[in-house]
PDB file of N, CA and C in Angstrom:
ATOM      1  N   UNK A   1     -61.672  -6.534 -23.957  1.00  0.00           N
ATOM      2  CA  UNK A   1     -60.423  -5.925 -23.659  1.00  0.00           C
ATOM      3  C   UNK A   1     -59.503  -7.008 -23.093  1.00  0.00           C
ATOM      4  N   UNK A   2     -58.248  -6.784 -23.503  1.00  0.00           N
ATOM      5  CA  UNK A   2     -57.368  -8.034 -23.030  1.00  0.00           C
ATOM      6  C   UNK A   2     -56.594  -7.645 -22.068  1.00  0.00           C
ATOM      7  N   UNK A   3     -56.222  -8.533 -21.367  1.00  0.00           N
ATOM      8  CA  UNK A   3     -55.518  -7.815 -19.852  1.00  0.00           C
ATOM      9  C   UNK A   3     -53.851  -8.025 -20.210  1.00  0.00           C
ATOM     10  N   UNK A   4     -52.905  -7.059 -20.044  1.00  0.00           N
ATOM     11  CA  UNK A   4     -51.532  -7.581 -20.337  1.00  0.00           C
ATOM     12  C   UNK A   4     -50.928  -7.450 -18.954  1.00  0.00           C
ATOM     13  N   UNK A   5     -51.382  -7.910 -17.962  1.00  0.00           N
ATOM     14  CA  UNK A   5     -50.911  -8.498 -16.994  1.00  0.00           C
ATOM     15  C   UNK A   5     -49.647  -9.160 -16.154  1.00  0.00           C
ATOM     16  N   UNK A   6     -49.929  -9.965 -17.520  1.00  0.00           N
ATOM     17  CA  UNK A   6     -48.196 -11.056 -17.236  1.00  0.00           C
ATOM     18  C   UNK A   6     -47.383 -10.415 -17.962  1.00  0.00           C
ATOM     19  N   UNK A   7     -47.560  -9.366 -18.479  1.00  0.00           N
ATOM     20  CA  UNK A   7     -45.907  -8.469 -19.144  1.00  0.00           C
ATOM     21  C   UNK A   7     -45.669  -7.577 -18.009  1.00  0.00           C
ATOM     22  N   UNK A   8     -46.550  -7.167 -17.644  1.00  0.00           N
ATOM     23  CA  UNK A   8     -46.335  -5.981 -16.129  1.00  0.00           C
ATOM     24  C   UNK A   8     -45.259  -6.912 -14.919  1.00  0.00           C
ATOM     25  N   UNK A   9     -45.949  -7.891 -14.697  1.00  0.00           N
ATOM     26  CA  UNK A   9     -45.715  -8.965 -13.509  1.00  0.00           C
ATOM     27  C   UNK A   9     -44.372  -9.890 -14.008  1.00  0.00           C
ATOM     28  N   UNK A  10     -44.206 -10.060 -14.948  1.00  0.00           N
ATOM     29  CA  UNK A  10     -42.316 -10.624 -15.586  1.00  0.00           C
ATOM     30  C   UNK A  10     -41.579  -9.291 -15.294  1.00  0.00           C
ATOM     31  N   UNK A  11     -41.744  -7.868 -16.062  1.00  0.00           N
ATOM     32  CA  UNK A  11     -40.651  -7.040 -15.888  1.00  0.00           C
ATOM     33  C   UNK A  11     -40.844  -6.627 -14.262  1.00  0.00           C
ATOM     34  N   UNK A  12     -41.714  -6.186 -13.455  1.00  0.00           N
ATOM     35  CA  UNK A  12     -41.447  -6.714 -12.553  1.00  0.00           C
ATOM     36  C   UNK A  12     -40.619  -7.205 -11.238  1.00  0.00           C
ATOM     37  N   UNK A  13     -40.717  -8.505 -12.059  1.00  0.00           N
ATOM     38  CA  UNK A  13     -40.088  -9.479 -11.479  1.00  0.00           C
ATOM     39  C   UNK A  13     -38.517  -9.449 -12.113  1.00  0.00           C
ATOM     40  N   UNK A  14     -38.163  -8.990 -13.053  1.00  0.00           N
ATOM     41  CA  UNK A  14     -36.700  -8.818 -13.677  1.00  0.00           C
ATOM     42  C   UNK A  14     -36.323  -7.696 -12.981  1.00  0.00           C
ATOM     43  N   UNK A  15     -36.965  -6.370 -13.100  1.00  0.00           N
ATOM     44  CA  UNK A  15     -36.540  -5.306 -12.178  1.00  0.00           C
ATOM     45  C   UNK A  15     -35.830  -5.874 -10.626  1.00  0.00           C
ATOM     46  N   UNK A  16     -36.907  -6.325  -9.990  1.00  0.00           N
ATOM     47  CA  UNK A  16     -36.263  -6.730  -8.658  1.00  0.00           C
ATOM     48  C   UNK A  16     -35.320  -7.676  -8.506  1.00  0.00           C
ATOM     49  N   UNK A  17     -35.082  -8.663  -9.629  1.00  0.00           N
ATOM     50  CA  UNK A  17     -33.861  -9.456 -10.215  1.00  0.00           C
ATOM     51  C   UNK A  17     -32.638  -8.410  -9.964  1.00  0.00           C
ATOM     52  N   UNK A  18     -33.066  -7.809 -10.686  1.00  0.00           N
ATOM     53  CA  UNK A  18     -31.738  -6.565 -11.321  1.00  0.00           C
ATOM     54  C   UNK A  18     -31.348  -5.895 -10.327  1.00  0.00           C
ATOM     55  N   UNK A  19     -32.412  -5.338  -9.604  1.00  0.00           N
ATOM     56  CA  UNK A  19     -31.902  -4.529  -8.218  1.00  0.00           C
ATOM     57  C   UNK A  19     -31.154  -5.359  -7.330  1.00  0.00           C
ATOM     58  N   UNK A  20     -31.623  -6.646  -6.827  1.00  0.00           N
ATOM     59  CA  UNK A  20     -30.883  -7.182  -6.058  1.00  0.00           C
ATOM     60  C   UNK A  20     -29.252  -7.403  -6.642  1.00  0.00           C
ATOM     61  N   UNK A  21     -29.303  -7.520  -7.625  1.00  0.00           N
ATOM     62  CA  UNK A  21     -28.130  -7.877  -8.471  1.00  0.00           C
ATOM     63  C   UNK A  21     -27.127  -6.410  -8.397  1.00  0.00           C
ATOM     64  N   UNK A  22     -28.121  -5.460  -8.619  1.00  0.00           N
ATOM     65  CA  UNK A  22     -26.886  -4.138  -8.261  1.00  0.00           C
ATOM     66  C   UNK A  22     -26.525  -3.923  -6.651  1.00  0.00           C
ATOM     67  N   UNK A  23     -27.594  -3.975  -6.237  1.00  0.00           N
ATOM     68  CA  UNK A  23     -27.359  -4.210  -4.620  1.00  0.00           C
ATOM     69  C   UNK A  23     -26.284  -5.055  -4.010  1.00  0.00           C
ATOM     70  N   UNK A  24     -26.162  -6.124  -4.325  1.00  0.00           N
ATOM     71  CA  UNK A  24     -24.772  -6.887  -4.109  1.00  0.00           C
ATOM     72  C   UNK A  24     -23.720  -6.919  -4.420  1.00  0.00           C
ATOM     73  N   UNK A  25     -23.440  -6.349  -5.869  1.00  0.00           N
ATOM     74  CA  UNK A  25     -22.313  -5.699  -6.694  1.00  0.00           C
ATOM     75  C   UNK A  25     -22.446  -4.407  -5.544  1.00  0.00           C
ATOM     76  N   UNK A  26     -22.803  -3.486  -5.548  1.00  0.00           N
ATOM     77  CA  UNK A  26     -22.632  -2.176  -4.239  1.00  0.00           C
ATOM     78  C   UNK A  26     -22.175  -2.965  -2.967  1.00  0.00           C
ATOM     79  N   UNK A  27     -22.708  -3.318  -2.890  1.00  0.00           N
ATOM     80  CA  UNK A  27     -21.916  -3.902  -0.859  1.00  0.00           C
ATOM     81  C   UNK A  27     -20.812  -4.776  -1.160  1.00  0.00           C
ATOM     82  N   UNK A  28     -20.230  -5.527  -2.371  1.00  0.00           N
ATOM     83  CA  UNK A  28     -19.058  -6.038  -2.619  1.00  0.00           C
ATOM     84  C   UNK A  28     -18.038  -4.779  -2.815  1.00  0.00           C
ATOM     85  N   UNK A  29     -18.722  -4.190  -3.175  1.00  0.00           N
ATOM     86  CA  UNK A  29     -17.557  -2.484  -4.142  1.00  0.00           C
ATOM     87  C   UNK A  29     -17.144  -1.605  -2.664  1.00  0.00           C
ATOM     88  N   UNK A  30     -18.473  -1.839  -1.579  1.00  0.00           N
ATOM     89  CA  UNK A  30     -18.146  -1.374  -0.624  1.00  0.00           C
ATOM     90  C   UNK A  30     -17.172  -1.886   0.494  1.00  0.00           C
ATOM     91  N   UNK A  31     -17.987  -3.212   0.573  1.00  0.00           N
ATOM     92  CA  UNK A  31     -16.477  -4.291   1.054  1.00  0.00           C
ATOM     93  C   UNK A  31     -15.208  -4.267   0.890  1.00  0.00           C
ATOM     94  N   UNK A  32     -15.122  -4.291  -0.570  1.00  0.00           N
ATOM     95  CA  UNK A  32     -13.983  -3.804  -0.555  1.00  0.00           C
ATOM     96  C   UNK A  32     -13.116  -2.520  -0.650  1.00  0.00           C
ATOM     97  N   UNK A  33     -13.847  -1.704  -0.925  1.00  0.00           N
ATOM     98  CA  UNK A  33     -13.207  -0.481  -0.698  1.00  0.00           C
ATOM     99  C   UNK A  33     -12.905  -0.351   1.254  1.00  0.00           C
ATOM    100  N   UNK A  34     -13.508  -0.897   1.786  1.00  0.00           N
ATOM    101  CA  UNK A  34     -13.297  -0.976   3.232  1.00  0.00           C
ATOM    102  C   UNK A  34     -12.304  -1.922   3.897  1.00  0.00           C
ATOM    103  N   UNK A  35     -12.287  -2.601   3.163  1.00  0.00           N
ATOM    104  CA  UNK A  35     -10.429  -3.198   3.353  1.00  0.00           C
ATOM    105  C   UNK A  35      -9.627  -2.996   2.774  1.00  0.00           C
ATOM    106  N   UNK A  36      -9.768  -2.376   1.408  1.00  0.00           N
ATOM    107  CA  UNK A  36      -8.499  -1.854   1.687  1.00  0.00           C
ATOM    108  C   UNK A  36      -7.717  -0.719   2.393  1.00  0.00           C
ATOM    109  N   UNK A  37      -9.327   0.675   3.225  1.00  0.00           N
ATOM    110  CA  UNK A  37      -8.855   1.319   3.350  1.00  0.00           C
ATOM    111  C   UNK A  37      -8.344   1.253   5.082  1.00  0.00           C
ATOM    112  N   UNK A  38      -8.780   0.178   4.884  1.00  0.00           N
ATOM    113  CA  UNK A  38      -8.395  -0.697   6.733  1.00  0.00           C
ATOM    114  C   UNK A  38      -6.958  -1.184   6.245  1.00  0.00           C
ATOM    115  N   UNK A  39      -6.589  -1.534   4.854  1.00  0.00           N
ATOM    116  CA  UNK A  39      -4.905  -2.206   5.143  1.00  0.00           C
ATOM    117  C   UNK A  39      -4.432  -0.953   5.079  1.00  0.00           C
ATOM    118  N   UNK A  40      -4.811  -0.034   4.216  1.00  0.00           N
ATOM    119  CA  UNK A  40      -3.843   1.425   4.252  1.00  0.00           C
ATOM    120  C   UNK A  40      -3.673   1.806   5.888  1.00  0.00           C
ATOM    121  N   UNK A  41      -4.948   1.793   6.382  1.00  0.00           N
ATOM    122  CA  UNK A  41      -4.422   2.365   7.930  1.00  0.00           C
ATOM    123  C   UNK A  41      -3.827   1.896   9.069  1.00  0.00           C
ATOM    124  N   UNK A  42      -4.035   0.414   8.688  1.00  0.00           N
ATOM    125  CA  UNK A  42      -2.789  -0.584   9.427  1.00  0.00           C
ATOM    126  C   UNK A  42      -1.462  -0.371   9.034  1.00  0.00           C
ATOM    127  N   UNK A  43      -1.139  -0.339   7.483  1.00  0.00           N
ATOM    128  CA  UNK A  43       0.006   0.263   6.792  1.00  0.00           C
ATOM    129  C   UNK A  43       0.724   1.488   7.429  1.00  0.00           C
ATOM    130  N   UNK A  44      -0.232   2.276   8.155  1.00  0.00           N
ATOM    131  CA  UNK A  44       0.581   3.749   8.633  1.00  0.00           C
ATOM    132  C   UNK A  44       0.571   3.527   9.976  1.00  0.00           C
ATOM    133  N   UNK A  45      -0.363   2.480  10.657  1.00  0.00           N
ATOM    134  CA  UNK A  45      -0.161   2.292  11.977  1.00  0.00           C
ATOM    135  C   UNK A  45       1.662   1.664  12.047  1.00  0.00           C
ATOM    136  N   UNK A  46       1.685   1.028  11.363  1.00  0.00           N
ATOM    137  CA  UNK A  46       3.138   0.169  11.097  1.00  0.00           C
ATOM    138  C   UNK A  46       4.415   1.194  11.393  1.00  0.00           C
ATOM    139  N   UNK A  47       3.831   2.438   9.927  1.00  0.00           N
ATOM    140  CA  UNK A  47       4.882   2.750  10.005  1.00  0.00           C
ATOM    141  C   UNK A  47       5.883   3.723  11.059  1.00  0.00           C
ATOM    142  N   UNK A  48       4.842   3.818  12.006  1.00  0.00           N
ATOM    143  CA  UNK A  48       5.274   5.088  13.511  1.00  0.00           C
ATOM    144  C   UNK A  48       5.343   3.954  14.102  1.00  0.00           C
ATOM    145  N   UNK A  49       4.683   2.439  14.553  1.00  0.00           N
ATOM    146  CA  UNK A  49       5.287   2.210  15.574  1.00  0.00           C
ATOM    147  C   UNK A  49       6.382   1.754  16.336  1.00  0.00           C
ATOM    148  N   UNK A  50       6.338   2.189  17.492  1.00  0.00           N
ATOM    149  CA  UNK A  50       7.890   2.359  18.415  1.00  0.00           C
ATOM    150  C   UNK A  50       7.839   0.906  18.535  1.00  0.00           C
ATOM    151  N   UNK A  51       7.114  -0.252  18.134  1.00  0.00           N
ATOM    152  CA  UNK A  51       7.023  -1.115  18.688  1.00  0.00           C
ATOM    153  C   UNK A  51       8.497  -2.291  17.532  1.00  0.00           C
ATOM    154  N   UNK A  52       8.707  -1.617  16.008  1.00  0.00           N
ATOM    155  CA  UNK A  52       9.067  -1.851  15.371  1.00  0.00           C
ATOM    156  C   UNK A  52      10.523  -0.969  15.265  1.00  0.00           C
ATOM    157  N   UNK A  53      11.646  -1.965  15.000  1.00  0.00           N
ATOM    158  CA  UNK A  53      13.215  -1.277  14.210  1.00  0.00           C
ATOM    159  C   UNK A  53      13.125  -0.380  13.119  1.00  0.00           C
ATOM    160  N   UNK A  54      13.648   0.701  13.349  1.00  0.00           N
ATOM    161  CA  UNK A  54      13.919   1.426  11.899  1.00  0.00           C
ATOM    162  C   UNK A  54      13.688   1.084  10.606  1.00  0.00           C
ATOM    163  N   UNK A  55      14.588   0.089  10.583  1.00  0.00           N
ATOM    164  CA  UNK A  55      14.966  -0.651   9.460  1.00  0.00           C
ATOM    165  C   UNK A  55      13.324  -1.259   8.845  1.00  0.00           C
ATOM    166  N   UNK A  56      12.341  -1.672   9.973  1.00  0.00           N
ATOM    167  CA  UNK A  56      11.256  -2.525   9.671  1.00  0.00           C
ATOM    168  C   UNK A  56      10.075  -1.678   9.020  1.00  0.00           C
ATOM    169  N   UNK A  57      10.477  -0.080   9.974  1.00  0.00           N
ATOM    170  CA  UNK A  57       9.544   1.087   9.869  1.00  0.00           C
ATOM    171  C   UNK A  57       9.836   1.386   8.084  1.00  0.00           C
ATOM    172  N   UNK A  58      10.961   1.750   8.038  1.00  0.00           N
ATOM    173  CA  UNK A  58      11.441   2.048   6.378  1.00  0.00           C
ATOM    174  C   UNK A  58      10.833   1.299   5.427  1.00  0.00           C
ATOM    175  N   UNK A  59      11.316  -0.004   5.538  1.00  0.00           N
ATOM    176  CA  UNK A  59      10.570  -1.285   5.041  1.00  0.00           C
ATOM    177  C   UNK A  59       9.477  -1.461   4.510  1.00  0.00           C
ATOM    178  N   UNK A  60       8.444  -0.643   5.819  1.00  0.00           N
ATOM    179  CA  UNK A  60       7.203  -0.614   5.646  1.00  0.00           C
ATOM    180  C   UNK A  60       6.831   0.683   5.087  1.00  0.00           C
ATOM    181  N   UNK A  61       7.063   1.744   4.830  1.00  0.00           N
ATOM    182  CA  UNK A  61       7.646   2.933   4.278  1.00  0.00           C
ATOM    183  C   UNK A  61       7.788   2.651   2.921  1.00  0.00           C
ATOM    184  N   UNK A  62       8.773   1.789   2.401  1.00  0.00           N
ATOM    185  CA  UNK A  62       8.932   1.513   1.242  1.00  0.00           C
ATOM    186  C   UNK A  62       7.418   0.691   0.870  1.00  0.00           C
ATOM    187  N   UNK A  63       7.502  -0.154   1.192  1.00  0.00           N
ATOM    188  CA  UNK A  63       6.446  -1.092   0.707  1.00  0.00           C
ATOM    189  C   UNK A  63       4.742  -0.416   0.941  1.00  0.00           C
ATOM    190  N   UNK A  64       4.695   0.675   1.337  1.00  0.00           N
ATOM    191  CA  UNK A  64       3.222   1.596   1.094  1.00  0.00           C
ATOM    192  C   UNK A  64       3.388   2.482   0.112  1.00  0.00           C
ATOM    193  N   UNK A  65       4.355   3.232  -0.267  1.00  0.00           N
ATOM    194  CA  UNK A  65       4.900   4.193  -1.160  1.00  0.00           C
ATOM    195  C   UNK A  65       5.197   3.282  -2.327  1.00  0.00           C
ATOM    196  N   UNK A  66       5.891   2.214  -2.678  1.00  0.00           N
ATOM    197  CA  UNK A  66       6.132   1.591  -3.552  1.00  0.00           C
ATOM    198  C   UNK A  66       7.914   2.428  -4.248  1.00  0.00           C
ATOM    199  N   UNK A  67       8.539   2.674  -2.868  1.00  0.00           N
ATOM    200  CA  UNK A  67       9.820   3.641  -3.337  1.00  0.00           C
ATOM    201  C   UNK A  67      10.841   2.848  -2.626  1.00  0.00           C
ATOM    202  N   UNK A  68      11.559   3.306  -3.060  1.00  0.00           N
ATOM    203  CA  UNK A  68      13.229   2.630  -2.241  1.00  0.00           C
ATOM    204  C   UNK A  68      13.510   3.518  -1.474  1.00  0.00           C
ATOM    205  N   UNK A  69      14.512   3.412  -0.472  1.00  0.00           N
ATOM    206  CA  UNK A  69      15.724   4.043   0.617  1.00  0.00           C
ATOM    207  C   UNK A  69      16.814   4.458  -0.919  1.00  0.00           C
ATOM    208  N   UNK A  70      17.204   5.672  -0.789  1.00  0.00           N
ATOM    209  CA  UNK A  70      17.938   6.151  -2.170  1.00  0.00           C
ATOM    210  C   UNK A  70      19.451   5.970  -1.595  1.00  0.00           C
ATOM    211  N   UNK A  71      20.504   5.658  -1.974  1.00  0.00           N
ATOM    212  CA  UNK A  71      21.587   5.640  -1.459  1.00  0.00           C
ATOM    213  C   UNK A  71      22.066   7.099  -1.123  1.00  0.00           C
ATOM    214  N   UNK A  72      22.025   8.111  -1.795  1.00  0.00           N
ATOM    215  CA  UNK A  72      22.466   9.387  -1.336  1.00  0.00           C
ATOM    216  C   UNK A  72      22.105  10.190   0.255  1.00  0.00           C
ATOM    217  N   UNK A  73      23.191  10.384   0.787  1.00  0.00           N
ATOM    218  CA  UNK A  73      22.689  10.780   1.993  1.00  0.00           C
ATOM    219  C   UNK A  73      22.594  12.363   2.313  1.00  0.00           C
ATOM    220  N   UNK A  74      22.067  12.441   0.856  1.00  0.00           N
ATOM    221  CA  UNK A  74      21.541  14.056   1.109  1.00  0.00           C
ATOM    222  C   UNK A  74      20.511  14.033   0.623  1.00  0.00           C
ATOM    223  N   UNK A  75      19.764  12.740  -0.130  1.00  0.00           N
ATOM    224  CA  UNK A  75      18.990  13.347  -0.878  1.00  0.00           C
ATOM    225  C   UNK A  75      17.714  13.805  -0.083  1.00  0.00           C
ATOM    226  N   UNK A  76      16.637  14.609  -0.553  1.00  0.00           N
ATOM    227  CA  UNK A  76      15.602  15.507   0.028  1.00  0.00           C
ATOM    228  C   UNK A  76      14.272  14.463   0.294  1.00  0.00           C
ATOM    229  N   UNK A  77      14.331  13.085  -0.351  1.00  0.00           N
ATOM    230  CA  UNK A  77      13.142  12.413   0.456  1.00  0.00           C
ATOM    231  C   UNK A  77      13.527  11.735   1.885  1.00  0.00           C
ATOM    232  N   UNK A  78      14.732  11.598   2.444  1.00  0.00           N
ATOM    233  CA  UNK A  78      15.159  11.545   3.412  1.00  0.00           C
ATOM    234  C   UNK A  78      14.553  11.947   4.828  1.00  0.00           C
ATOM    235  N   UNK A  79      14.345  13.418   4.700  1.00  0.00           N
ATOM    236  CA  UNK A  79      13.779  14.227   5.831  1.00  0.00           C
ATOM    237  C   UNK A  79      12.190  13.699   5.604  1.00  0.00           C
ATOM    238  N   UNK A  80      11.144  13.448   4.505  1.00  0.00           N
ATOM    239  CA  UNK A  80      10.101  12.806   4.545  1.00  0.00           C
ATOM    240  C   UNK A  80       9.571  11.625   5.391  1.00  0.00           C
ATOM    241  N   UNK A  81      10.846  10.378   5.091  1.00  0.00           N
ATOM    242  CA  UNK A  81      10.925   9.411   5.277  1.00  0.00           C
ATOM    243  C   UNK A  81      11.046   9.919   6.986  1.00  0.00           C
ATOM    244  N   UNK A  82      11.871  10.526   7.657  1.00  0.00           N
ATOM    245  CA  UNK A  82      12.031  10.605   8.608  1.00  0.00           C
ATOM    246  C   UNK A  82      10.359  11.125   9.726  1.00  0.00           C
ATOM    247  N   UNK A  83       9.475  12.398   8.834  1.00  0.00           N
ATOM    248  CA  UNK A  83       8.638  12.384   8.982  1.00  0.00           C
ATOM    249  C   UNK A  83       7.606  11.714   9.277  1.00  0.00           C
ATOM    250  N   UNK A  84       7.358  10.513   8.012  1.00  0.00           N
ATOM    251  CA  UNK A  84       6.219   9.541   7.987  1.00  0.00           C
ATOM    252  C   UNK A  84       6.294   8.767   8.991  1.00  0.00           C
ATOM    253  N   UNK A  85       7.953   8.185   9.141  1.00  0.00           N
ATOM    254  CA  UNK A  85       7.929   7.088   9.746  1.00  0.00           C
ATOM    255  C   UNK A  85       8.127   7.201  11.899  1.00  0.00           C
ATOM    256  N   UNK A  86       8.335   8.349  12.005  1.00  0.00           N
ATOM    257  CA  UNK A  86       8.409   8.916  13.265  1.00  0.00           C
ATOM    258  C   UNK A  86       9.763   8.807  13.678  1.00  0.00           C
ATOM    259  N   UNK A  87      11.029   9.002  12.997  1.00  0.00           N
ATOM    260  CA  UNK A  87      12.011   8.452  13.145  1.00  0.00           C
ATOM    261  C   UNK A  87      12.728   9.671  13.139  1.00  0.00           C
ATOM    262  N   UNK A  88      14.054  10.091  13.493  1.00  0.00           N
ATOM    263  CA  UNK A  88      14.379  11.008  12.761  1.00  0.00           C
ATOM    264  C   UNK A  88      15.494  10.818  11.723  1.00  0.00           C
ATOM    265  N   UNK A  89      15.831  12.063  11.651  1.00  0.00           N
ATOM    266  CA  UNK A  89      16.944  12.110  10.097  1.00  0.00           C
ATOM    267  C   UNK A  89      17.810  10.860  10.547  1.00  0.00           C
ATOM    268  N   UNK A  90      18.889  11.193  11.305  1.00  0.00           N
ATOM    269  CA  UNK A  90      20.034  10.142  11.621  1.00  0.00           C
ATOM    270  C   UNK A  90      19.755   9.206  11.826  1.00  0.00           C
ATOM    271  N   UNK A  91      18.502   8.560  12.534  1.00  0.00           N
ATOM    272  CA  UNK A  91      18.010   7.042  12.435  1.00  0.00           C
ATOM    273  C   UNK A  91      17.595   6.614  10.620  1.00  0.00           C
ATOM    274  N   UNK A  92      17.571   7.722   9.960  1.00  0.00           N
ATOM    275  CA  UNK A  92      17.504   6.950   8.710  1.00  0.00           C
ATOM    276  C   UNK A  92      18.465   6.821   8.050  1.00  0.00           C
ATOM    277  N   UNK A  93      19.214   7.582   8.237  1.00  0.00           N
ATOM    278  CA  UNK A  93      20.611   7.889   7.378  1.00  0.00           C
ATOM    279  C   UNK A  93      21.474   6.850   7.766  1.00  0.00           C
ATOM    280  N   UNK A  94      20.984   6.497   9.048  1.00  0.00           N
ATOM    281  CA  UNK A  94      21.840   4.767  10.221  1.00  0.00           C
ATOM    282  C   UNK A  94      21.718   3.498   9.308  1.00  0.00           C
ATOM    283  N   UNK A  95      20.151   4.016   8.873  1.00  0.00           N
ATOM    284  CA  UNK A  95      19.303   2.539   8.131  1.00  0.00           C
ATOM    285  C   UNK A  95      20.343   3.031   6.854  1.00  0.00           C
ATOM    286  N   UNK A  96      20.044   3.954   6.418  1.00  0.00           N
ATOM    287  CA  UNK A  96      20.527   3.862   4.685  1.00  0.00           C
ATOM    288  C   UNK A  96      22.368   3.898   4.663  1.00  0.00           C
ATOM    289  N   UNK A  97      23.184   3.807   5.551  1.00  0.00           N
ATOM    290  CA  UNK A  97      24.280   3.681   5.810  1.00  0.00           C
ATOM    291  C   UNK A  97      24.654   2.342   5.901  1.00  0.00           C
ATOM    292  N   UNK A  98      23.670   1.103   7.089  1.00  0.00           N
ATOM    293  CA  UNK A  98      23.726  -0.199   6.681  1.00  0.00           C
ATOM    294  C   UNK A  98      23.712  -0.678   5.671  1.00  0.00           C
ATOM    295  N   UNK A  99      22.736  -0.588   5.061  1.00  0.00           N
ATOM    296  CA  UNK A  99      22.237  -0.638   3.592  1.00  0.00           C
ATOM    297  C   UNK A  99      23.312  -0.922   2.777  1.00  0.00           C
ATOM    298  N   UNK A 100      23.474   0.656   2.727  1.00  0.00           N
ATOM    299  CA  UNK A 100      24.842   0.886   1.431  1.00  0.00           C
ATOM    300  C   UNK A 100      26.275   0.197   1.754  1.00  0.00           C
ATOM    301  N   UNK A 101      26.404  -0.133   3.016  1.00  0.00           N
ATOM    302  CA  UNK A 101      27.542  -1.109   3.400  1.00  0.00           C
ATOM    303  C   UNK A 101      27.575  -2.156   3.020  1.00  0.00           C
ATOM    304  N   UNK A 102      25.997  -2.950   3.098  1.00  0.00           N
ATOM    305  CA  UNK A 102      25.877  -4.595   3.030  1.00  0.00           C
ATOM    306  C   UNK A 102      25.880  -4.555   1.710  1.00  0.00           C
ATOM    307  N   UNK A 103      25.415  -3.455   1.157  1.00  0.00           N
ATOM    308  CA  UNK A 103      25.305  -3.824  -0.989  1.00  0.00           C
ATOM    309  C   UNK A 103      26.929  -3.526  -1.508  1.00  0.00           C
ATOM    310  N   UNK A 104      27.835  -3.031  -0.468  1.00  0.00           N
ATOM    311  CA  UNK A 104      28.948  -2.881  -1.120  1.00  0.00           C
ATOM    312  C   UNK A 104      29.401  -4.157  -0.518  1.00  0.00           C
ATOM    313  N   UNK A 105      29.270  -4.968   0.564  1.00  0.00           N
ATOM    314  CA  UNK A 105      30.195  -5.946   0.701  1.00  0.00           C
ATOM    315  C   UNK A 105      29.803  -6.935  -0.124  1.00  0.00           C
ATOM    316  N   UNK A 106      28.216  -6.799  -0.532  1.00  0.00           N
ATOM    317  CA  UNK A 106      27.723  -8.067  -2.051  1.00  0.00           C
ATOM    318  C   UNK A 106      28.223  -7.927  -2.979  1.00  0.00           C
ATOM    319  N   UNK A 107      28.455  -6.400  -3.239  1.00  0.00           N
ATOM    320  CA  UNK A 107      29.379  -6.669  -5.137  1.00  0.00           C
ATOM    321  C   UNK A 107      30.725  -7.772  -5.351  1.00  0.00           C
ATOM    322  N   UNK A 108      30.272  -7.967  -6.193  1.00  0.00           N
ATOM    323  CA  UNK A 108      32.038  -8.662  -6.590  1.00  0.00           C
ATOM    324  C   UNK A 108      33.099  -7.766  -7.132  1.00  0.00           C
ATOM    325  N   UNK A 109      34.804  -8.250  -6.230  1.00  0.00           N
ATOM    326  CA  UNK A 109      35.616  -7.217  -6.623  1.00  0.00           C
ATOM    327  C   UNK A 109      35.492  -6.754  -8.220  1.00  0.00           C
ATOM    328  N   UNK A 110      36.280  -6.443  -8.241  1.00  0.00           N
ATOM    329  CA  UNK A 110      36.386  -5.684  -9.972  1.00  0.00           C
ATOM    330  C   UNK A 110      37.414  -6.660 -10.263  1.00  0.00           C
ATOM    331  N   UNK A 111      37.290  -7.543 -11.897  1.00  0.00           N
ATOM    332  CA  UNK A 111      38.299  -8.227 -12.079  1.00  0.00           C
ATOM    333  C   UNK A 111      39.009  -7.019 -12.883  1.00  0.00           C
ATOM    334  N   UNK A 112      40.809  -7.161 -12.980  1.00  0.00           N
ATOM    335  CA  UNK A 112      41.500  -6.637 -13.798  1.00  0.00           C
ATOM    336  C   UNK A 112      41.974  -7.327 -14.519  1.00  0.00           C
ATOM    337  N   UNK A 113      41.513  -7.275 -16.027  1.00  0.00           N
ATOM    338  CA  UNK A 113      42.393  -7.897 -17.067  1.00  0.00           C
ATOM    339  C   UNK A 113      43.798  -7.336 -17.453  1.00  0.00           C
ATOM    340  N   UNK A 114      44.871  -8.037 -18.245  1.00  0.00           N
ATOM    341  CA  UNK A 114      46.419  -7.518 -18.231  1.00  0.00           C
ATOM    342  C   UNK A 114      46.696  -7.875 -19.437  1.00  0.00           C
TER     343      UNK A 114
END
């Protein structure tokens, strides 16, 4: 009778290859799923604190949402924004009032042709 031995003892030895190999792919997948969900919560620590300007809170507001400050000062994500960021309405409407001032003093006049 012949012993097949060394086919048992290679796979094996590939199995525990392989496991370690998924094992480290898992704690990388976990790694990182754990920073990023540490920048998201630094991200919202940002955006309430009193420690930060309106303007910086929004900022940071925008840049977690991936949205702009809308120029309309009625529009309905307004009162949100005011929500998330711990701010209220008129401190945003302050920010989005600067705003819309400094982008009107950047345009260039209107030329008139004759």
């Amino acid at each position: 009778m012949t012993s097949h031995s060394w086919l048992f003892a290679n796979d094996m030895q590939f199995h525990g290859t392989t496991k370690q190999a998924v094992q480290k792919r898992a704690d990388e997948i976990a790694a990182e799923a754990f920073a990023r969900s540490e920048k998201r919560r630094l991200a919202f620590e940002e955006l309430e604190s009193t420690l930060r300007s309106p303007g910086d809170r929004i900022r940071a507001w925008e840049k977690l949402y991936g949205l702009q400050l809308p120029f309309d000062s009625d529009h309905a994500i307004l009162s949100t924004i005011a929500r998330s960021t711990g701010l209220t309405l008129a401190q945003v409407r302050d920010e989005q009032k600067s705003r819309n001032e400094l982008a009107g003093s950047r345009a260039p006049s209107p030329t008139v042709y004759r």
